[in-house]
C-alpha atoms as a PDB file:
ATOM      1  CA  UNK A   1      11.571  18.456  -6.203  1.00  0.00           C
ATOM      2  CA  UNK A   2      12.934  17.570  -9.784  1.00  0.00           C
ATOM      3  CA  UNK A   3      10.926  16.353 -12.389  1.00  0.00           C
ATOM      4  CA  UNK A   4      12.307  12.516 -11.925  1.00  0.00           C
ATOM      5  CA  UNK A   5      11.630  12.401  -8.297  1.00  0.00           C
ATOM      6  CA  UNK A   6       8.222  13.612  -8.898  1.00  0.00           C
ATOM      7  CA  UNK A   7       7.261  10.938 -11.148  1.00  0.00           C
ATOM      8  CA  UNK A   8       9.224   8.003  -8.919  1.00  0.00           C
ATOM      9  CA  UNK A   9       6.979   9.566  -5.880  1.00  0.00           C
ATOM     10  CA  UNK A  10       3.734   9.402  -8.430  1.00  0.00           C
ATOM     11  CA  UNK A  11       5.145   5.786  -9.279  1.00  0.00           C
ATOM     12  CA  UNK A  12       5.857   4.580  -5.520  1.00  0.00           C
ATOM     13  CA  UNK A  13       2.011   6.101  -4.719  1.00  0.00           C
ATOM     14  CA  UNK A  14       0.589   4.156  -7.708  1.00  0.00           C
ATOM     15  CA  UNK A  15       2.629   0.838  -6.300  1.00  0.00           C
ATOM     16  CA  UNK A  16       1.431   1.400  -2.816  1.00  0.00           C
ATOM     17  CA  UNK A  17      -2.042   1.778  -3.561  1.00  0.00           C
ATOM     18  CA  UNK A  18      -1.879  -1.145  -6.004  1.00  0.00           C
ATOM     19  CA  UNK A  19      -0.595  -3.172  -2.800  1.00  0.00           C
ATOM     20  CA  UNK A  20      -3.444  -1.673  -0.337  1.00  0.00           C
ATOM     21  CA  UNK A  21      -5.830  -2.824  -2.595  1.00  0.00           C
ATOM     22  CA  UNK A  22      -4.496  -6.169  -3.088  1.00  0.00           C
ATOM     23  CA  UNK A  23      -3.866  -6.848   0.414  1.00  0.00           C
ATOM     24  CA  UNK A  24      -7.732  -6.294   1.411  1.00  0.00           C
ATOM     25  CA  UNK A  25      -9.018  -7.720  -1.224  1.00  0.00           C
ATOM     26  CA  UNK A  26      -6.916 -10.925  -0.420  1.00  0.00           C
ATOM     27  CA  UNK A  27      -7.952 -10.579   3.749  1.00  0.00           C
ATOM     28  CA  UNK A  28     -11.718 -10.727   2.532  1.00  0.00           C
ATOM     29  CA  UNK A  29     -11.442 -13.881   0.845  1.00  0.00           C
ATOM     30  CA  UNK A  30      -9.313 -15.598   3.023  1.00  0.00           C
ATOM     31  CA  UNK A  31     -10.819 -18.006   5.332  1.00  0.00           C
ATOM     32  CA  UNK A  32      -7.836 -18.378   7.470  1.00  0.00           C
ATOM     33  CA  UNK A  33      -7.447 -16.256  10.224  1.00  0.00           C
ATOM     34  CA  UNK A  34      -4.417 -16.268  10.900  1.00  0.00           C
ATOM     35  CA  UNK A  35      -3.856 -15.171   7.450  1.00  0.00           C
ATOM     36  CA  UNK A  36      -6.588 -12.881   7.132  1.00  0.00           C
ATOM     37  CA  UNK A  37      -5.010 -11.007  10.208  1.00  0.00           C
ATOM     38  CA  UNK A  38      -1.439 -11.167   8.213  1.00  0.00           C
ATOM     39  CA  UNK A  39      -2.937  -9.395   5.369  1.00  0.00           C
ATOM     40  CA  UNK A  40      -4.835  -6.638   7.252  1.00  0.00           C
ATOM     41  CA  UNK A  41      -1.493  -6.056   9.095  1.00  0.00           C
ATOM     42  CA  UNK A  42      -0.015  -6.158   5.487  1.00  0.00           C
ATOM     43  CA  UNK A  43      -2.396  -3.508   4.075  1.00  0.00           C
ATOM     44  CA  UNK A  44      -2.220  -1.209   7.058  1.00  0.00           C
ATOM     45  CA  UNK A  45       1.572  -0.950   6.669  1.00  0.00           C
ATOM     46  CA  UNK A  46       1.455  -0.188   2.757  1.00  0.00           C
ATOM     47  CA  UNK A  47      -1.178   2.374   4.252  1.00  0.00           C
ATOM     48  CA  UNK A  48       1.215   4.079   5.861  1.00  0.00           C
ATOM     49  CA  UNK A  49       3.787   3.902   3.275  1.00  0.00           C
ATOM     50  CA  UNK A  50       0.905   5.669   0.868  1.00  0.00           C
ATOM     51  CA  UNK A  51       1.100   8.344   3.306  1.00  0.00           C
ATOM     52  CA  UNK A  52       4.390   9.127   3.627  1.00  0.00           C
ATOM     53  CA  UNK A  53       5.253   9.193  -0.041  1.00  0.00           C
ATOM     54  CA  UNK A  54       2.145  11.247  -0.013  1.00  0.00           C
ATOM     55  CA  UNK A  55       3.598  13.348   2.627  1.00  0.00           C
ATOM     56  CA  UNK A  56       6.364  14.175   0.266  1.00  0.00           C
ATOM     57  CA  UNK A  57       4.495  15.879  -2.451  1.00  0.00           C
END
């Protein structure tokens, strides 16, 4: 892996978690559950997206 993909994987991890944090931070306060739901679904995808850039490295 070159130098520039290895910082735009370290920059797509950094955006991911960002976005996992976000997203449950948002379900907690939501009193909507139908939104609440969205946004767990929402953080469990950007989950998995953290895990496959991870996967790269």
């Amino acid at each position: 892996m070159t130098g520039k993909e290895l910082l735009y994987v370290e920059d797509a991890l950094g955006h991911e978690c960002f976005m996992k944090t976000c997203t449950k931070h948002t379900a907690s306060q939501l009193q909507d559950a139908a939104l609440s739901q969205y946004m767990t679904e929402l953080e469990q995808k950007h989950t998995e997206l953290f895990n496959k850039f991870l996967g790269l490295l």
